[in-house]
PDB file of N, CA and C in Angstrom:
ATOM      1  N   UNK A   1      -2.090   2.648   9.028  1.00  0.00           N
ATOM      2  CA  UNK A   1      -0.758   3.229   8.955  1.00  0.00           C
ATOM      3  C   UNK A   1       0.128   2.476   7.960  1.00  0.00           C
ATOM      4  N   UNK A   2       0.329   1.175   8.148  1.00  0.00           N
ATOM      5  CA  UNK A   2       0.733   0.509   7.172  1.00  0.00           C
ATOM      6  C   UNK A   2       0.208   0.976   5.575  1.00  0.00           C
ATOM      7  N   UNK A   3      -0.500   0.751   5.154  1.00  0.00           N
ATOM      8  CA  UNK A   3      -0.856   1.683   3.655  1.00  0.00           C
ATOM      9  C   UNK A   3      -0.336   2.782   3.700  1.00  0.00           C
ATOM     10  N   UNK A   4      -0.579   3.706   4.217  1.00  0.00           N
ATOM     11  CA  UNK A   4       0.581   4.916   4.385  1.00  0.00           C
ATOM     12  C   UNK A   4       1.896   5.109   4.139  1.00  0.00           C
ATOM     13  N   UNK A   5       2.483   3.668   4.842  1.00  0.00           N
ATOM     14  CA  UNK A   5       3.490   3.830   4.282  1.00  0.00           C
ATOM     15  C   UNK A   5       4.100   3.305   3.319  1.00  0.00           C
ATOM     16  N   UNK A   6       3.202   2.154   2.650  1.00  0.00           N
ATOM     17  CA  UNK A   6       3.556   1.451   1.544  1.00  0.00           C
ATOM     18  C   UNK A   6       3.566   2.680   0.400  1.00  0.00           C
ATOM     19  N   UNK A   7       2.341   3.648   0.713  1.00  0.00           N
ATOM     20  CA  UNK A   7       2.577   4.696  -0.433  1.00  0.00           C
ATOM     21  C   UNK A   7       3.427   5.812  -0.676  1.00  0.00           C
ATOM     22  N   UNK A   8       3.872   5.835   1.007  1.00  0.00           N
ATOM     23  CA  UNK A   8       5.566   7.007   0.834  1.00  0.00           C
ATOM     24  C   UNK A   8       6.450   5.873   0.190  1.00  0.00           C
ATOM     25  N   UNK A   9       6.829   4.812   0.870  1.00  0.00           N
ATOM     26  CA  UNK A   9       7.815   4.136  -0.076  1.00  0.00           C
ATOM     27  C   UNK A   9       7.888   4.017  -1.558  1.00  0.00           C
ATOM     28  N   UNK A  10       6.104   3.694  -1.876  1.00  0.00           N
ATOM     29  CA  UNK A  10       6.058   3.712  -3.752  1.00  0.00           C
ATOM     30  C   UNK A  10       6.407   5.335  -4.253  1.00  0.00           C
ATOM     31  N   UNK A  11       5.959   6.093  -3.861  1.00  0.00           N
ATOM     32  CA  UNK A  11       6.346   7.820  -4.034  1.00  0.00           C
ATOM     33  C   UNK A  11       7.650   8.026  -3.803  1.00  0.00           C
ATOM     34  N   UNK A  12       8.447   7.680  -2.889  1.00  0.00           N
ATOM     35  CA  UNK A  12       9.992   7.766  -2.506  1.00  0.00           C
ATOM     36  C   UNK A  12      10.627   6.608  -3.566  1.00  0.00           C
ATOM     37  N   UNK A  13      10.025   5.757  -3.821  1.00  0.00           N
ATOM     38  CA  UNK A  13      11.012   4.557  -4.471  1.00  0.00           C
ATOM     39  C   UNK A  13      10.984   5.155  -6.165  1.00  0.00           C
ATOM     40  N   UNK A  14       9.802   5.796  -6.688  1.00  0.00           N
ATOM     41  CA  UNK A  14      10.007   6.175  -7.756  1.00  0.00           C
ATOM     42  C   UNK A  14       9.816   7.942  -8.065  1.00  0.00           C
ATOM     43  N   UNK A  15       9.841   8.332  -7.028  1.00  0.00           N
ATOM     44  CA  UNK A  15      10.260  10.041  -7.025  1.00  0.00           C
ATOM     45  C   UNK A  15      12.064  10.061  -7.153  1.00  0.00           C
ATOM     46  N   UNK A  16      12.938   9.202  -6.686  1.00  0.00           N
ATOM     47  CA  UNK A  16      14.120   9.902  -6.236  1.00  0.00           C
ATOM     48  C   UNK A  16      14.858   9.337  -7.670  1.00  0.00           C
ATOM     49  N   UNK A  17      14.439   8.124  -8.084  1.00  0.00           N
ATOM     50  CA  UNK A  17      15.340   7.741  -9.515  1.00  0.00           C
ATOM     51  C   UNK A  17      14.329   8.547 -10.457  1.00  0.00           C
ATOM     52  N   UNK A  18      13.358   8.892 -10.709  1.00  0.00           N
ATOM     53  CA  UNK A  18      12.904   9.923 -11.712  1.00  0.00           C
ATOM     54  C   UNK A  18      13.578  11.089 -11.538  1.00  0.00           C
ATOM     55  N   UNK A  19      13.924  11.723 -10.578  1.00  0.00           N
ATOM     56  CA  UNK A  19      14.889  13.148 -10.134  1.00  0.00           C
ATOM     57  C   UNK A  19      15.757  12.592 -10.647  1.00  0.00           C
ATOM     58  N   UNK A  20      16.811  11.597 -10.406  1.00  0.00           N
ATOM     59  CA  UNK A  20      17.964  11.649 -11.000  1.00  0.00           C
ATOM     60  C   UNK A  20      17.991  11.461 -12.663  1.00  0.00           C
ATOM     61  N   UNK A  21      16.922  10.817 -13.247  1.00  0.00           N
ATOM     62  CA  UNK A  21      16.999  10.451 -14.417  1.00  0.00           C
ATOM     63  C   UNK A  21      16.824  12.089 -15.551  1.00  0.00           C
ATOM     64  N   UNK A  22      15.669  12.473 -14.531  1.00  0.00           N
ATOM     65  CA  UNK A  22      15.209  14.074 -15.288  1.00  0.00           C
ATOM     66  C   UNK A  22      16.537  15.214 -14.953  1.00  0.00           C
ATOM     67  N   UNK A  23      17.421  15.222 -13.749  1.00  0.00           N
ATOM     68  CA  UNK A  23      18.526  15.750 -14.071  1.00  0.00           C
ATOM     69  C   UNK A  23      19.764  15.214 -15.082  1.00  0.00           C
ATOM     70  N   UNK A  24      19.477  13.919 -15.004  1.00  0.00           N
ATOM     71  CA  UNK A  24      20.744  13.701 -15.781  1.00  0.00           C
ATOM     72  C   UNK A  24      20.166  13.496 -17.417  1.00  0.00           C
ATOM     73  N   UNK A  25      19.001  13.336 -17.493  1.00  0.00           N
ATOM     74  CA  UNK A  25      18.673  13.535 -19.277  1.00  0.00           C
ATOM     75  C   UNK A  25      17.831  14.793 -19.831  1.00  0.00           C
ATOM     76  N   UNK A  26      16.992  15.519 -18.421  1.00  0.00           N
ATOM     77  CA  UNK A  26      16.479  16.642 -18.761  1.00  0.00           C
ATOM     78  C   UNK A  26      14.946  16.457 -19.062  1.00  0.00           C
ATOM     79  N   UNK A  27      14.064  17.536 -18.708  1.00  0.00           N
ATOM     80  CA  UNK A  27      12.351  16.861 -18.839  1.00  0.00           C
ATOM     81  C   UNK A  27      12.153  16.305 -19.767  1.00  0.00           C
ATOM     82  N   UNK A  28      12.358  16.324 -20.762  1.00  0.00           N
ATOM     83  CA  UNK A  28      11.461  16.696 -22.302  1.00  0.00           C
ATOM     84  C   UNK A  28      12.532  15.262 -23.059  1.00  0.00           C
ATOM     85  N   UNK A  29      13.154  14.841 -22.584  1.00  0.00           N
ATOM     86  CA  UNK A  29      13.908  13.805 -23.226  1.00  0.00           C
ATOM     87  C   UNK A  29      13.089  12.525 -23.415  1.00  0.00           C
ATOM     88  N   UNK A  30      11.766  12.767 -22.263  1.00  0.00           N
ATOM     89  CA  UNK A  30      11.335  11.533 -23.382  1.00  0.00           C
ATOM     90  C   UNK A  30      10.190  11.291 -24.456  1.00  0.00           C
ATOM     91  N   UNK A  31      10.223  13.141 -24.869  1.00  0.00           N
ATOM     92  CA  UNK A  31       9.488  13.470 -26.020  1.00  0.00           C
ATOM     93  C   UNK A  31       9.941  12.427 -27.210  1.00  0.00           C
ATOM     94  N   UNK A  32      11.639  12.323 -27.110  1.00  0.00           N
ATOM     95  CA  UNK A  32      12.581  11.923 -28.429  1.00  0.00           C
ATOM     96  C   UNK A  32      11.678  10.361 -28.467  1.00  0.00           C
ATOM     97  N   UNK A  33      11.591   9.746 -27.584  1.00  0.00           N
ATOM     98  CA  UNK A  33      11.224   8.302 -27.147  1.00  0.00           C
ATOM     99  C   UNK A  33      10.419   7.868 -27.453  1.00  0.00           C
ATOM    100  N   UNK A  34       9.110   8.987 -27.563  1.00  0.00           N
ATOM    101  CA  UNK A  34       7.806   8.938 -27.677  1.00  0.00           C
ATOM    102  C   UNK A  34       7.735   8.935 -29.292  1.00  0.00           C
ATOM    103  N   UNK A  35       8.578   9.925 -29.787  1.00  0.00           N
ATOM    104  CA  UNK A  35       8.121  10.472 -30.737  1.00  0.00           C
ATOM    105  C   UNK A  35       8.603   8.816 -31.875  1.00  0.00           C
ATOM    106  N   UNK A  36       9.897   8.439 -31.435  1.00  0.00           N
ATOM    107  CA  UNK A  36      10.590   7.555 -32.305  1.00  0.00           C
ATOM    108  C   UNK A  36      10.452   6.069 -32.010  1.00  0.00           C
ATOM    109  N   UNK A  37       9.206   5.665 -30.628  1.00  0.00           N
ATOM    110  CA  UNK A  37       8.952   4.157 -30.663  1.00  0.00           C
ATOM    111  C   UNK A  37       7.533   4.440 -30.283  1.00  0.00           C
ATOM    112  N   UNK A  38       7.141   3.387 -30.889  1.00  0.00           N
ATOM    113  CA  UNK A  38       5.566   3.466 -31.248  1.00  0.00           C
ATOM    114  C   UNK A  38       5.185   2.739 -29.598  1.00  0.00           C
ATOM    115  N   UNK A  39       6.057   1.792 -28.999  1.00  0.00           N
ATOM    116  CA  UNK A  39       5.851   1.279 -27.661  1.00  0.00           C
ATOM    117  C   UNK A  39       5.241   2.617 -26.875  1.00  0.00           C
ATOM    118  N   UNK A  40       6.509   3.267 -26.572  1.00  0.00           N
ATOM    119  CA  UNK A  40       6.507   4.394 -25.582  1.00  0.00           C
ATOM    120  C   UNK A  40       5.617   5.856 -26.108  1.00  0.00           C
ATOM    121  N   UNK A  41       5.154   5.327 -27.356  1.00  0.00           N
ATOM    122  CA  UNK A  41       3.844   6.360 -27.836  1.00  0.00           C
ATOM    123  C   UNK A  41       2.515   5.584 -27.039  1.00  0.00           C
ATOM    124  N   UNK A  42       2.333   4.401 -27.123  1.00  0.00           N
ATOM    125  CA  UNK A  42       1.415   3.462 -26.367  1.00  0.00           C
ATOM    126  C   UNK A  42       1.489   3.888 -24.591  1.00  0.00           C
ATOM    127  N   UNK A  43       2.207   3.253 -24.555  1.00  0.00           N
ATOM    128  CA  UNK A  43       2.693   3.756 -22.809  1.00  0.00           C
ATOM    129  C   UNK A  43       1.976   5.276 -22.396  1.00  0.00           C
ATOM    130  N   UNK A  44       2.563   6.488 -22.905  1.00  0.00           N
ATOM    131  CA  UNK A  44       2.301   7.411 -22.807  1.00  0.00           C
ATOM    132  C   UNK A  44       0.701   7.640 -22.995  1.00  0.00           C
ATOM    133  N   UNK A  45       0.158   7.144 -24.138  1.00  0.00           N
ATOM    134  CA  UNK A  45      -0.842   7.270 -23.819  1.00  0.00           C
ATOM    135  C   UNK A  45      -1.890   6.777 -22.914  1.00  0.00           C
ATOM    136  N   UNK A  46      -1.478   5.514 -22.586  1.00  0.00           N
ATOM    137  CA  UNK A  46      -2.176   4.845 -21.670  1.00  0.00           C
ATOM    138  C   UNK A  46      -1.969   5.406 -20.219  1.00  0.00           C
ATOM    139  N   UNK A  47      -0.569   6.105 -19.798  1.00  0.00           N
ATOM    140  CA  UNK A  47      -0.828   7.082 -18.922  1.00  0.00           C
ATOM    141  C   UNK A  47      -1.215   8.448 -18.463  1.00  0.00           C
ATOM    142  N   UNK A  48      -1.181   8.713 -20.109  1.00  0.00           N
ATOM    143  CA  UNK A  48      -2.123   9.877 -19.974  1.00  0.00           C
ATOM    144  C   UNK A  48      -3.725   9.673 -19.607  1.00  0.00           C
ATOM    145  N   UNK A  49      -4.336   8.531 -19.769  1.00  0.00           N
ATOM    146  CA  UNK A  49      -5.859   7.747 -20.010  1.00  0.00           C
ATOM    147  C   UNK A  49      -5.702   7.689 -18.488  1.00  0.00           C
ATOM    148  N   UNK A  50      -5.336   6.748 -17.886  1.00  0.00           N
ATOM    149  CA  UNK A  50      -5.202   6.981 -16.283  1.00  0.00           C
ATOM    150  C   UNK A  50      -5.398   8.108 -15.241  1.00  0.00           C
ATOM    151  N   UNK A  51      -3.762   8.673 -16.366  1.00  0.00           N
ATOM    152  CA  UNK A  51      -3.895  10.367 -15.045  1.00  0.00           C
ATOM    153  C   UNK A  51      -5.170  11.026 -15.241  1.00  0.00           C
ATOM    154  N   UNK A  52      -6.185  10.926 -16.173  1.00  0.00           N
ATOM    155  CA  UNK A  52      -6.983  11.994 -16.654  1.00  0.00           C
ATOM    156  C   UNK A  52      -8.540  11.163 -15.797  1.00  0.00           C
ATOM    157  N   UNK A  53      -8.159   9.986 -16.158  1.00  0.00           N
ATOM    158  CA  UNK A  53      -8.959   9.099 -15.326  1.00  0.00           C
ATOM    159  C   UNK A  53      -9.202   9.722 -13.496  1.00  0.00           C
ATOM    160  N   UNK A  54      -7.828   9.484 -12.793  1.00  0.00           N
ATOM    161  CA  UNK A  54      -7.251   9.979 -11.734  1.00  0.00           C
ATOM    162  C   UNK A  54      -8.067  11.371 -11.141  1.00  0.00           C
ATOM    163  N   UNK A  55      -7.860  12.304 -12.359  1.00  0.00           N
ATOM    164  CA  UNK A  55      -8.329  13.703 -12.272  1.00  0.00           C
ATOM    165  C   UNK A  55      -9.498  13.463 -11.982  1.00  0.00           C
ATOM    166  N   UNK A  56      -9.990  13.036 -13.022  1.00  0.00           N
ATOM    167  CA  UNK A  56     -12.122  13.251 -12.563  1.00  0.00           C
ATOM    168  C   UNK A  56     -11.951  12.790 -11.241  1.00  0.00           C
ATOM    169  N   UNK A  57     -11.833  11.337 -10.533  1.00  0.00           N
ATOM    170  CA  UNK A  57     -12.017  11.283  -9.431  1.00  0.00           C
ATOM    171  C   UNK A  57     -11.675  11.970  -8.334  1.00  0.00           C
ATOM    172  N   UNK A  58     -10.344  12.500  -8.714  1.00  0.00           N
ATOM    173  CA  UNK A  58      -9.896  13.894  -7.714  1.00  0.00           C
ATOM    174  C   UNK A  58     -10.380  14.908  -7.739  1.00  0.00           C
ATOM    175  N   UNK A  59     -11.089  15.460  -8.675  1.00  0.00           N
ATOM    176  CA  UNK A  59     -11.614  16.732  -8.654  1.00  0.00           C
ATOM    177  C   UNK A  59     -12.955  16.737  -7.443  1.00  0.00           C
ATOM    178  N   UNK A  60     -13.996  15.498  -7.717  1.00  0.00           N
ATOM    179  CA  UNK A  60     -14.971  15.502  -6.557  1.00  0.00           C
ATOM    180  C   UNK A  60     -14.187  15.103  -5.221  1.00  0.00           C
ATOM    181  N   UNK A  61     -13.172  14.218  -5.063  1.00  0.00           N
ATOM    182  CA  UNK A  61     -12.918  13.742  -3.999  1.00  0.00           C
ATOM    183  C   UNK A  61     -12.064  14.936  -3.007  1.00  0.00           C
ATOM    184  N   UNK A  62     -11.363  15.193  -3.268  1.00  0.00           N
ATOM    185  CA  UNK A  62     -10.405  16.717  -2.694  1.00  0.00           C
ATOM    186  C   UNK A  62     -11.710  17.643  -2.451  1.00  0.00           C
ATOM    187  N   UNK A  63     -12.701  18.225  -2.899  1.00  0.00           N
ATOM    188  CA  UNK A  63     -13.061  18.601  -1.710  1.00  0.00           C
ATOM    189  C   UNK A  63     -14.021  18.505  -0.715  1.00  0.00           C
ATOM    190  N   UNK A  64     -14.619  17.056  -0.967  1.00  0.00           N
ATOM    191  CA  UNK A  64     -15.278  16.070  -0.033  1.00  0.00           C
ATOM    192  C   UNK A  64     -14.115  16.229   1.248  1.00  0.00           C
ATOM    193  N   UNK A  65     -13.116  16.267   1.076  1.00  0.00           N
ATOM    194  CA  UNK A  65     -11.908  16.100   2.305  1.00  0.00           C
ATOM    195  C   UNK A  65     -11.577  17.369   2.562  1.00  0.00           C
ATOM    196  N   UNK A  66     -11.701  18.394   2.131  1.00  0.00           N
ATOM    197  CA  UNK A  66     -11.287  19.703   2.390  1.00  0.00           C
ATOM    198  C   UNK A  66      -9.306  19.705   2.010  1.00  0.00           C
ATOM    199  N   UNK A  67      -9.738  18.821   1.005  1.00  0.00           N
ATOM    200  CA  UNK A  67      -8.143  19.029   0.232  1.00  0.00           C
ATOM    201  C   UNK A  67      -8.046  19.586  -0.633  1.00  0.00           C
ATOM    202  N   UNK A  68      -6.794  20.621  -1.145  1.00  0.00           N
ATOM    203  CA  UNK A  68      -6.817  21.822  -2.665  1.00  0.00           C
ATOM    204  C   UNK A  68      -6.768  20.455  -3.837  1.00  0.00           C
ATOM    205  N   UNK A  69      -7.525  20.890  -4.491  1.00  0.00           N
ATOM    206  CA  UNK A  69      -7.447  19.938  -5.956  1.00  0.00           C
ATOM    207  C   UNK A  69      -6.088  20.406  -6.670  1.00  0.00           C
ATOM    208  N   UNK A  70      -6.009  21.867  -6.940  1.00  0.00           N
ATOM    209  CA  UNK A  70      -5.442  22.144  -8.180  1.00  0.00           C
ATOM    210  C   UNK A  70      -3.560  21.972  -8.266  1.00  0.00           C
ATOM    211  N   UNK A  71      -3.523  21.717  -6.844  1.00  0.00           N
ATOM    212  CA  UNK A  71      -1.700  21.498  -6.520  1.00  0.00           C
ATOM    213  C   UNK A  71      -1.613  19.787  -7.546  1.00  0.00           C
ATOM    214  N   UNK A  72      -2.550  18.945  -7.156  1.00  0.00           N
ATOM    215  CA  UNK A  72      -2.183  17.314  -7.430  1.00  0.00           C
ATOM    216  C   UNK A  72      -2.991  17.469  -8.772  1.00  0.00           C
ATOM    217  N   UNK A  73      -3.673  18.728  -8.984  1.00  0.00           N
ATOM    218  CA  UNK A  73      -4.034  18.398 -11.102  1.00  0.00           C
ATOM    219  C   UNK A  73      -2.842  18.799 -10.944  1.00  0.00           C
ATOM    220  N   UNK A  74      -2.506  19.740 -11.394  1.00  0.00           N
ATOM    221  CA  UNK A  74      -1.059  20.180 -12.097  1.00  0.00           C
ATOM    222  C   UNK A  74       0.314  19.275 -11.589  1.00  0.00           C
ATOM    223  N   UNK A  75       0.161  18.717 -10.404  1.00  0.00           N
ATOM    224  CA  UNK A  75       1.173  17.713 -10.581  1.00  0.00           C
ATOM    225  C   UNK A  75       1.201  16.587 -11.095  1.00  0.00           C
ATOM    226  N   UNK A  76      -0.284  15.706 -11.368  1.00  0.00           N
ATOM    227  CA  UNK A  76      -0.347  14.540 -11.781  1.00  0.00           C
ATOM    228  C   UNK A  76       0.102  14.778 -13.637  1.00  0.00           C
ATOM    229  N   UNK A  77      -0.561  16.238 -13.572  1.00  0.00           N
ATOM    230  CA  UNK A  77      -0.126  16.658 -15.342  1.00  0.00           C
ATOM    231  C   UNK A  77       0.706  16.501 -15.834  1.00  0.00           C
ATOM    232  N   UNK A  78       2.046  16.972 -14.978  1.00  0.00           N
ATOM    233  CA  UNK A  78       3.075  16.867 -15.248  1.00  0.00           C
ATOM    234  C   UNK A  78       4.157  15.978 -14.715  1.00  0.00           C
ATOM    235  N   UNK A  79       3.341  15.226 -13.753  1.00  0.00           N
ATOM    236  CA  UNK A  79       4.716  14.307 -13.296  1.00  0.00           C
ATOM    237  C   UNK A  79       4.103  13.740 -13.161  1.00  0.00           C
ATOM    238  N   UNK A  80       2.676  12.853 -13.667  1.00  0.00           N
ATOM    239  CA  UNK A  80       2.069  11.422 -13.573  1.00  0.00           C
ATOM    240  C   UNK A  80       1.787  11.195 -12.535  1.00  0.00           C
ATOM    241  N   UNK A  81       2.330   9.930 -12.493  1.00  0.00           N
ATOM    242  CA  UNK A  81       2.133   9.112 -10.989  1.00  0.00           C
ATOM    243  C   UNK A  81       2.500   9.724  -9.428  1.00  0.00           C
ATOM    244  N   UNK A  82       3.442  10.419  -9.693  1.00  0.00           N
ATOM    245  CA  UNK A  82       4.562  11.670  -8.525  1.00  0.00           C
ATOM    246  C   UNK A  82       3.308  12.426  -7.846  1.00  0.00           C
ATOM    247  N   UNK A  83       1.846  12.949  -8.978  1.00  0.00           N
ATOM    248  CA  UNK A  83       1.143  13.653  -8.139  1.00  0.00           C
ATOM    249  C   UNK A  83       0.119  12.933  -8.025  1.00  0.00           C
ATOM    250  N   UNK A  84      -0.053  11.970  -8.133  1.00  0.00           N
ATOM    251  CA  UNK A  84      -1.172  10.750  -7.891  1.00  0.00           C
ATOM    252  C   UNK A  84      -0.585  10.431  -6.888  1.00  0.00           C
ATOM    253  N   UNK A  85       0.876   9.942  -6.179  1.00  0.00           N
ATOM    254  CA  UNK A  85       1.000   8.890  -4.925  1.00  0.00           C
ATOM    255  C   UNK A  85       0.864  10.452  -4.209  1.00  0.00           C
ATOM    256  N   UNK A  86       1.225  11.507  -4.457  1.00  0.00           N
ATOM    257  CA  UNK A  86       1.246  13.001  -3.263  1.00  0.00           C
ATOM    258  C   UNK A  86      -0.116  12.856  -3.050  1.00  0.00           C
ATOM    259  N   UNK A  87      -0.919  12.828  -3.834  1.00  0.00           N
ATOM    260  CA  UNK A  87      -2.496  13.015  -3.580  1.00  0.00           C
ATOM    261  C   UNK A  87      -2.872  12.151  -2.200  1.00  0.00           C
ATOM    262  N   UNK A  88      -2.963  10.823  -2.770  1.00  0.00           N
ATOM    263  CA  UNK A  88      -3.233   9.738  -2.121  1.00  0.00           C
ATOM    264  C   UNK A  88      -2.622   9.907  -0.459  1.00  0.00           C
ATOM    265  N   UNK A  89      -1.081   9.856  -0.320  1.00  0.00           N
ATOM    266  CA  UNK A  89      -0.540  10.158   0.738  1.00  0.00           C
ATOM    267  C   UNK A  89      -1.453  11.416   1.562  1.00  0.00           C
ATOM    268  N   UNK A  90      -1.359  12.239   0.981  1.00  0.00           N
ATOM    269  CA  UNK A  90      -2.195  13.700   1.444  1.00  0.00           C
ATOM    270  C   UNK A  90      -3.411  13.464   2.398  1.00  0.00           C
ATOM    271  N   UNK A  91      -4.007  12.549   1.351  1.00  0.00           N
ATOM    272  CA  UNK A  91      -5.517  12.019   1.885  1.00  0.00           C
ATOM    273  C   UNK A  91      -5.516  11.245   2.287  1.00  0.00           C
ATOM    274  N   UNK A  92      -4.502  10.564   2.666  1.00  0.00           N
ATOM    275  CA  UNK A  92      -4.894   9.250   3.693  1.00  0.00           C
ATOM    276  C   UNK A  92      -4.225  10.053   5.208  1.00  0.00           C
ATOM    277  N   UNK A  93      -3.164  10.987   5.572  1.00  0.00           N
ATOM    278  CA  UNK A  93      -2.778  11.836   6.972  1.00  0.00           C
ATOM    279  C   UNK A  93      -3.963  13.201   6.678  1.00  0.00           C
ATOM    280  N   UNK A  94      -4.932  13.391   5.824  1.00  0.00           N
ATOM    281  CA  UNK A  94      -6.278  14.199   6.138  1.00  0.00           C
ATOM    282  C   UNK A  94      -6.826  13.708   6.658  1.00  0.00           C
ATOM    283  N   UNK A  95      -8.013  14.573   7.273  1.00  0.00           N
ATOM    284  CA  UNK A  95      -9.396  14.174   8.155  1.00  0.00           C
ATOM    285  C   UNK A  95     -10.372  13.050   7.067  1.00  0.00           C
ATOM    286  N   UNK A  96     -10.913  12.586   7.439  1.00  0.00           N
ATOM    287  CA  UNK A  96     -12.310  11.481   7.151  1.00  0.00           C
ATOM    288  C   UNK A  96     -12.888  12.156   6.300  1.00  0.00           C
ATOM    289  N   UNK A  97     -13.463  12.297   5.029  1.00  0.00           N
ATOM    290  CA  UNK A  97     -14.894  12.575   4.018  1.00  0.00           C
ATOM    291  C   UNK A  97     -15.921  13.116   5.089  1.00  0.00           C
ATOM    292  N   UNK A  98     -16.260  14.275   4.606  1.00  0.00           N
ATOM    293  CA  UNK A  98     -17.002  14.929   5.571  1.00  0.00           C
ATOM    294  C   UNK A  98     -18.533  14.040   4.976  1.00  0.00           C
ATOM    295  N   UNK A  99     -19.497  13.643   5.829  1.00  0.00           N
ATOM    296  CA  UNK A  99     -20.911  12.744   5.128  1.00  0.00           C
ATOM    297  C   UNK A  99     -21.646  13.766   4.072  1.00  0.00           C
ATOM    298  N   UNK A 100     -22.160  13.725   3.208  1.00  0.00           N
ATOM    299  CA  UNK A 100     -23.297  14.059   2.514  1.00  0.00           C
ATOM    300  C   UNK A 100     -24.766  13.739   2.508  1.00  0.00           C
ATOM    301  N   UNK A 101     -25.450  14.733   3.318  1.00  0.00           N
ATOM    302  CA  UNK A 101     -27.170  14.738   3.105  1.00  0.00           C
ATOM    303  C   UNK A 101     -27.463  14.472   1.708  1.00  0.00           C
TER     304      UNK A 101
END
């Protein structure tokens, strides 16, 4: 239970200042960022390398658990980490990995 909730807190601690940041600068604002520092071109890619990382393992693992894959692809796509900690959370209050013969 404890892990559980360390991962609503990491999902709550950086879901609610990303909401405020994406209302108050708008999605796509940190295209400008990307585009004009070579840092946050790095960054970006290295989290794109992750999330995609993320994916392969989610694609077999979701439905070893009888969890939908395609809600946490399309969220990790677009909101990174936001649908990586949903995933995780998801699957840790799901049932156990069903065994494999």
């Amino acid at each position: 239970m404890t892990k559980t909730l360390i991962l609503v807190a990491l999902f709550l601690g950086f879901t609610i200042p990303s909401a405020l940041l994406t209302v108050d600068t708008g999605y796509v604002a940190w295209l400008e960022l990307v585009r004009d520092e070579r840092w946050a071109l790095q960054l970006f890619v290295d989290l794109a390398i992750a999330c995609g990382v993320f994916i392969g393992w989610l694609w077999k693992d979701a439905p070893a658990r009888g969890l939908p894959r395609w809600p946490y692809v399309l969220a990790t796509a677009t909101l990174g980490s936001i649908g990586i900690l949903a995933y995780l959370i998801h699957r840790r209050l799901a049932r156990p990995a069903t065994a494999t013969a």
